[in-house]
N, C-alpha and C. Protein backbone atom coordinates (compact mmCIF):
# COMPACT_ATOMS: atom_id res chain seq x y z
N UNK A 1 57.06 27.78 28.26
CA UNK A 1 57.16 26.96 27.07
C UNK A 1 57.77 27.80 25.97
N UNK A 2 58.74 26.87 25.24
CA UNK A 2 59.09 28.06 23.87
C UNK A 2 58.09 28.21 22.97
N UNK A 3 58.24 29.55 22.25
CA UNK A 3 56.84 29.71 21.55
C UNK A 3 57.24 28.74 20.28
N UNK A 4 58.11 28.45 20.10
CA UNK A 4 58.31 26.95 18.81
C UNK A 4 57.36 25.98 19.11
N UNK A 5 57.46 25.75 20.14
CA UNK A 5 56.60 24.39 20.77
C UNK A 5 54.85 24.90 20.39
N UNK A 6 54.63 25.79 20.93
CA UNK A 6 53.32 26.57 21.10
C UNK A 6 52.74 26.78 19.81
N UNK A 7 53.55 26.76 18.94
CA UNK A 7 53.30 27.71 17.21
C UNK A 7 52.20 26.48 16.57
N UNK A 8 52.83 25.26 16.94
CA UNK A 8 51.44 24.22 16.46
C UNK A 8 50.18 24.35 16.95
N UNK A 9 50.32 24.41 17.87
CA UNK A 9 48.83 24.72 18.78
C UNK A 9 47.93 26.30 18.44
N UNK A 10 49.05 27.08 17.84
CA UNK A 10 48.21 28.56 17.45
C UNK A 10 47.65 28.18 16.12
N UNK A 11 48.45 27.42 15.33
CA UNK A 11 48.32 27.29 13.99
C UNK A 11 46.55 26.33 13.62
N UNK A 12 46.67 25.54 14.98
CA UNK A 12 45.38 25.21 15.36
C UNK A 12 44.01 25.41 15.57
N UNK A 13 44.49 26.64 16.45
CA UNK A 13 43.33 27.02 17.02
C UNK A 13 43.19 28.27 15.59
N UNK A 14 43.93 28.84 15.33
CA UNK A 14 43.90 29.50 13.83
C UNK A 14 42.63 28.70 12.94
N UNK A 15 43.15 27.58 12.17
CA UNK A 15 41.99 26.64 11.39
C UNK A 15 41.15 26.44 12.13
N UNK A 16 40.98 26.13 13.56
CA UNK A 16 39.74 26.02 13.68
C UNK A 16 38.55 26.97 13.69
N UNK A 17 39.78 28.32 14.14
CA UNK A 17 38.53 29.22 13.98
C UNK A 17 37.82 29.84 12.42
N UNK A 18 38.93 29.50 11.64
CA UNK A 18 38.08 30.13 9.91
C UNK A 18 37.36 28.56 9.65
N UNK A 19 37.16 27.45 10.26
CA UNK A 19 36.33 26.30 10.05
C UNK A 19 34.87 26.24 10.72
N UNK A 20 35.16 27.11 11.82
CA UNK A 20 33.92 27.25 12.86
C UNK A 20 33.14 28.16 12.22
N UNK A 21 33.90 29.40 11.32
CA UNK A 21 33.13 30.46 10.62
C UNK A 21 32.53 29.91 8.91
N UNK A 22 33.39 29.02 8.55
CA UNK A 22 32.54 28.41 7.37
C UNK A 22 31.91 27.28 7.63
N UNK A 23 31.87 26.46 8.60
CA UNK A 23 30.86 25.87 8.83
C UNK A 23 29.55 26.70 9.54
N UNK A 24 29.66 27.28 10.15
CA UNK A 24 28.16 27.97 11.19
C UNK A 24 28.28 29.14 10.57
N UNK A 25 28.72 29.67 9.78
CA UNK A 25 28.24 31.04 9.21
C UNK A 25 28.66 32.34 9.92
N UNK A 26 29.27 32.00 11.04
CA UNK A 26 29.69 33.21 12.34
C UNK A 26 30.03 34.32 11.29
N UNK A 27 29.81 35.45 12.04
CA UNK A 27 29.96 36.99 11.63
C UNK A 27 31.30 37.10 11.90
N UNK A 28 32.40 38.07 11.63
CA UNK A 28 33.49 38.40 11.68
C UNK A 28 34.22 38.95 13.11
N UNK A 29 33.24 39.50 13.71
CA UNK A 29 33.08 39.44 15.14
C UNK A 29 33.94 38.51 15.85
N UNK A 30 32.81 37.28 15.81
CA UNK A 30 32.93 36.03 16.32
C UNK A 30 34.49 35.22 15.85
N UNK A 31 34.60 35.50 14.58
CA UNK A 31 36.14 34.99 14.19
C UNK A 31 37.64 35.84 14.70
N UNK A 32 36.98 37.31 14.72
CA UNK A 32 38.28 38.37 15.33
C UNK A 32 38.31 37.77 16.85
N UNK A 33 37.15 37.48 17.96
CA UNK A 33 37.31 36.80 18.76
C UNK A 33 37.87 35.20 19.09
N UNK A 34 37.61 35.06 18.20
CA UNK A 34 38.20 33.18 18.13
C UNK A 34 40.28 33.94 17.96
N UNK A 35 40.02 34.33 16.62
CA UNK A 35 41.71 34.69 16.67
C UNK A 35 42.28 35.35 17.57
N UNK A 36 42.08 36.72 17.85
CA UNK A 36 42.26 36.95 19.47
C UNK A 36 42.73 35.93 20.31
N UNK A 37 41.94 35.45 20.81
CA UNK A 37 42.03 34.51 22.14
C UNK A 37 43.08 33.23 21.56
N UNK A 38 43.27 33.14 20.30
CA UNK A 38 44.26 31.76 19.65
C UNK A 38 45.56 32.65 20.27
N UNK A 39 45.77 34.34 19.52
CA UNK A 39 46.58 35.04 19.64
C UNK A 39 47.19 34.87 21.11
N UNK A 40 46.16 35.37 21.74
CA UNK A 40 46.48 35.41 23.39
C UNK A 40 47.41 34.50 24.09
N UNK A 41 46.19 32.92 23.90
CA UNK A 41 47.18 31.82 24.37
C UNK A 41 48.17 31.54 23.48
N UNK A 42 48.82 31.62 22.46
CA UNK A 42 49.85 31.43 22.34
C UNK A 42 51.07 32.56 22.97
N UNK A 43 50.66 33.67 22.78
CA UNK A 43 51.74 35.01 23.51
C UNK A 43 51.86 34.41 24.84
N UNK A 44 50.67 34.35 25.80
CA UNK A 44 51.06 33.91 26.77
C UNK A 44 51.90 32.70 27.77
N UNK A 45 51.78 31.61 26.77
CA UNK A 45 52.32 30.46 27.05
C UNK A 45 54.69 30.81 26.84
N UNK A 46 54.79 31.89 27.05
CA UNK A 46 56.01 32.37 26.67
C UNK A 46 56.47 32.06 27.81
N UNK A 47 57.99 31.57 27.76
CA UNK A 47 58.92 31.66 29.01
C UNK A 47 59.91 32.71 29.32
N UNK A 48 59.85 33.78 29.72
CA UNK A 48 60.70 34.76 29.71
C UNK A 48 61.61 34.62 31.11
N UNK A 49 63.02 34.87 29.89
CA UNK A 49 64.12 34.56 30.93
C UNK A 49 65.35 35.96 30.97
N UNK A 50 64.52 36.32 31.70
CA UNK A 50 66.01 37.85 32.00
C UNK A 50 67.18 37.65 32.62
N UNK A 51 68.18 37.00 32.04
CA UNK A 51 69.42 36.21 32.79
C UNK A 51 70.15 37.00 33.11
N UNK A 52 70.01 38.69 32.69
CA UNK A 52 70.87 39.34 33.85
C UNK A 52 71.06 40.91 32.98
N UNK A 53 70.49 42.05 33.29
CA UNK A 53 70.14 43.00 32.82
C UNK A 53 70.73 43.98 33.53
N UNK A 54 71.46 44.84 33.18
CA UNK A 54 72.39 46.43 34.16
C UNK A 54 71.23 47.71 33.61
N UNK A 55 70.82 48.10 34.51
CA UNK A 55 70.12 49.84 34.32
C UNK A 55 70.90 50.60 34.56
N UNK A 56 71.48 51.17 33.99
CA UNK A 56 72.40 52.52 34.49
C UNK A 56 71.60 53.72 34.60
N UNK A 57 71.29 54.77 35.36
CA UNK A 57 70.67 55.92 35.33
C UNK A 57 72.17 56.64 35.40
N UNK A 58 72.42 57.55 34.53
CA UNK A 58 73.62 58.64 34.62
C UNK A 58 73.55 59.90 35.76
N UNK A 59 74.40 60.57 36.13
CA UNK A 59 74.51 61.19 37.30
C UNK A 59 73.59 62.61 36.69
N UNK A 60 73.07 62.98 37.24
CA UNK A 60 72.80 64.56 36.83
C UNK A 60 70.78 64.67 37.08
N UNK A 61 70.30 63.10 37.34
CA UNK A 61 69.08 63.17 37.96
C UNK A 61 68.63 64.16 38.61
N UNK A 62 67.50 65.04 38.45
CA UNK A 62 67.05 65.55 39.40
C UNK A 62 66.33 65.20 40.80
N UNK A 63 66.53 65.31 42.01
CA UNK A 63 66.21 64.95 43.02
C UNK A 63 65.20 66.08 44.27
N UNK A 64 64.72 65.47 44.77
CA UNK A 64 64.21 66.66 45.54
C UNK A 64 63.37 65.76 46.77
N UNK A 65 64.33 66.62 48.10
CA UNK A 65 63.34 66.25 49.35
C UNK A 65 62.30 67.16 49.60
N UNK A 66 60.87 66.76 49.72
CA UNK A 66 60.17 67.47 50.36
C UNK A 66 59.44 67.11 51.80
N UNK A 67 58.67 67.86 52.11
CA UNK A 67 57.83 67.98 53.35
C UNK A 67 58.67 68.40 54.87
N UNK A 68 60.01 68.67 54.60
CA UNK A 68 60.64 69.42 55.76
C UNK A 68 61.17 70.94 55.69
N UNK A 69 60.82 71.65 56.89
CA UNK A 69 61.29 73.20 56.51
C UNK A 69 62.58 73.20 55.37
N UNK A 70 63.81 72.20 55.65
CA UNK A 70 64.73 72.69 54.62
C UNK A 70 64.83 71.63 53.26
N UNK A 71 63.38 72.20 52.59
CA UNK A 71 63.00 71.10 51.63
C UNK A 71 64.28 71.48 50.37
N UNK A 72 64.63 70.69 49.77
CA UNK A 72 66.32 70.85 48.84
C UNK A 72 65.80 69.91 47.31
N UNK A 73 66.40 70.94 46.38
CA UNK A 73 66.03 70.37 44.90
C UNK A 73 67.33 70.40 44.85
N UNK A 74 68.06 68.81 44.07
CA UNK A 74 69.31 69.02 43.70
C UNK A 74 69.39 67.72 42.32
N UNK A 75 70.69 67.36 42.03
CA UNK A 75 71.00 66.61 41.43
C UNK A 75 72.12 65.57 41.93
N UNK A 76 72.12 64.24 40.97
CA UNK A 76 72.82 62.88 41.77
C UNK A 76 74.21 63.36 41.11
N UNK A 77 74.97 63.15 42.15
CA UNK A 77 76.69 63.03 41.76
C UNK A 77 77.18 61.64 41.06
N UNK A 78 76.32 60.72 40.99
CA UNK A 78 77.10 59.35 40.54
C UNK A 78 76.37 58.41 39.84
N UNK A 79 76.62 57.91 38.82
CA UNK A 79 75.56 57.03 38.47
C UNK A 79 74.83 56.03 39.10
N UNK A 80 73.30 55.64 39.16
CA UNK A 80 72.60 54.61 39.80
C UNK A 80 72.95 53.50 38.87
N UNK A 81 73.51 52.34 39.64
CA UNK A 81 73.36 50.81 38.73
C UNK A 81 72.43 49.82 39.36
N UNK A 82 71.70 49.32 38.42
CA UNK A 82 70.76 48.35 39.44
C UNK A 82 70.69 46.88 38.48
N UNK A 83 70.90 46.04 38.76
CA UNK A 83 71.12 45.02 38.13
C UNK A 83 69.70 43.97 38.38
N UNK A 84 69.24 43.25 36.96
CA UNK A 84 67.98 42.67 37.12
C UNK A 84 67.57 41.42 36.78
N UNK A 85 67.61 40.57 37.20
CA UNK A 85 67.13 39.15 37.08
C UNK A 85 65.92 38.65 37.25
N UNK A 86 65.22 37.23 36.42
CA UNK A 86 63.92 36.78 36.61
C UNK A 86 63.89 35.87 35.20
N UNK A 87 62.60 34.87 36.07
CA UNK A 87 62.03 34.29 34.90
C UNK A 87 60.69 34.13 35.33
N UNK A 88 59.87 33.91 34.35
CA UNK A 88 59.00 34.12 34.34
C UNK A 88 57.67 34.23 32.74
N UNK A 89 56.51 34.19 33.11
CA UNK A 89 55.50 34.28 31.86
C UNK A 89 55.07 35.28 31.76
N UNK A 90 54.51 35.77 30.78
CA UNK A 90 53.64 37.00 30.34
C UNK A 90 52.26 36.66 30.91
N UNK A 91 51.58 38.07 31.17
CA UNK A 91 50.44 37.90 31.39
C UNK A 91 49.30 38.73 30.72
C-alpha cells in the first residue's frame, strides 16, 4: 500500500491514542506504546519496489582460498556486477 493511503489510518490511531490517555488517565508508558505500534503499522503497510538496482564491487577485493595445502590470498582482476530486483513489504 502507498504510505499516502496509510497516513489516514496513522493519523488515527495517533488521536486515538492521546484520547485513550485523557480519557483513562494511562501513564506515558502506555501512550509511547499505543504510538509505537500506530508507528509500526503504518511503516509496515509500505510497498517496496526495487525496479532494478546495479552493485558494482571494484576490482582490487581481497580474496582468499582456504583449507587446502596451497591455501592463496589474492585480489579480483575485474569488477563484480550484480544486478537486483524485487517487490515487496517491510517487516
Amino acid at each position: 500500500m502507498s504510505l499516502s493511503v496509510a497516513k489516514a489510518a496513522l493519523e488515527a490511531d495517533i488521536a486515538k491514542a492521546f484520547q485513550s490517555r485523557k480519557d483513562n488517565g494511562e501513564d506515558n508508558a502506555t501512550l509511547a506504546k499505543d504510538l509505537a505500534k500506530a508507528i509500526h503499522t503504518y511503516a509496515t503497510q509500505a510497498d517496496v519496489d526495487i525496479s532494478l538496482v546495479l552493485s558494482t564491487t571494484p576490482p582490487g577485493q581481497i580474496v582468499a582460498v582456504a583449507g587446502t595445502p596451497s591455501a592463496q590470498v589474492g585480489a579480483t582482476t575485474s569488477p563484480g556486477i550484480a544486478t537486483h530486483t524485487g517487490f515487496g513489504g517491510l517487516k
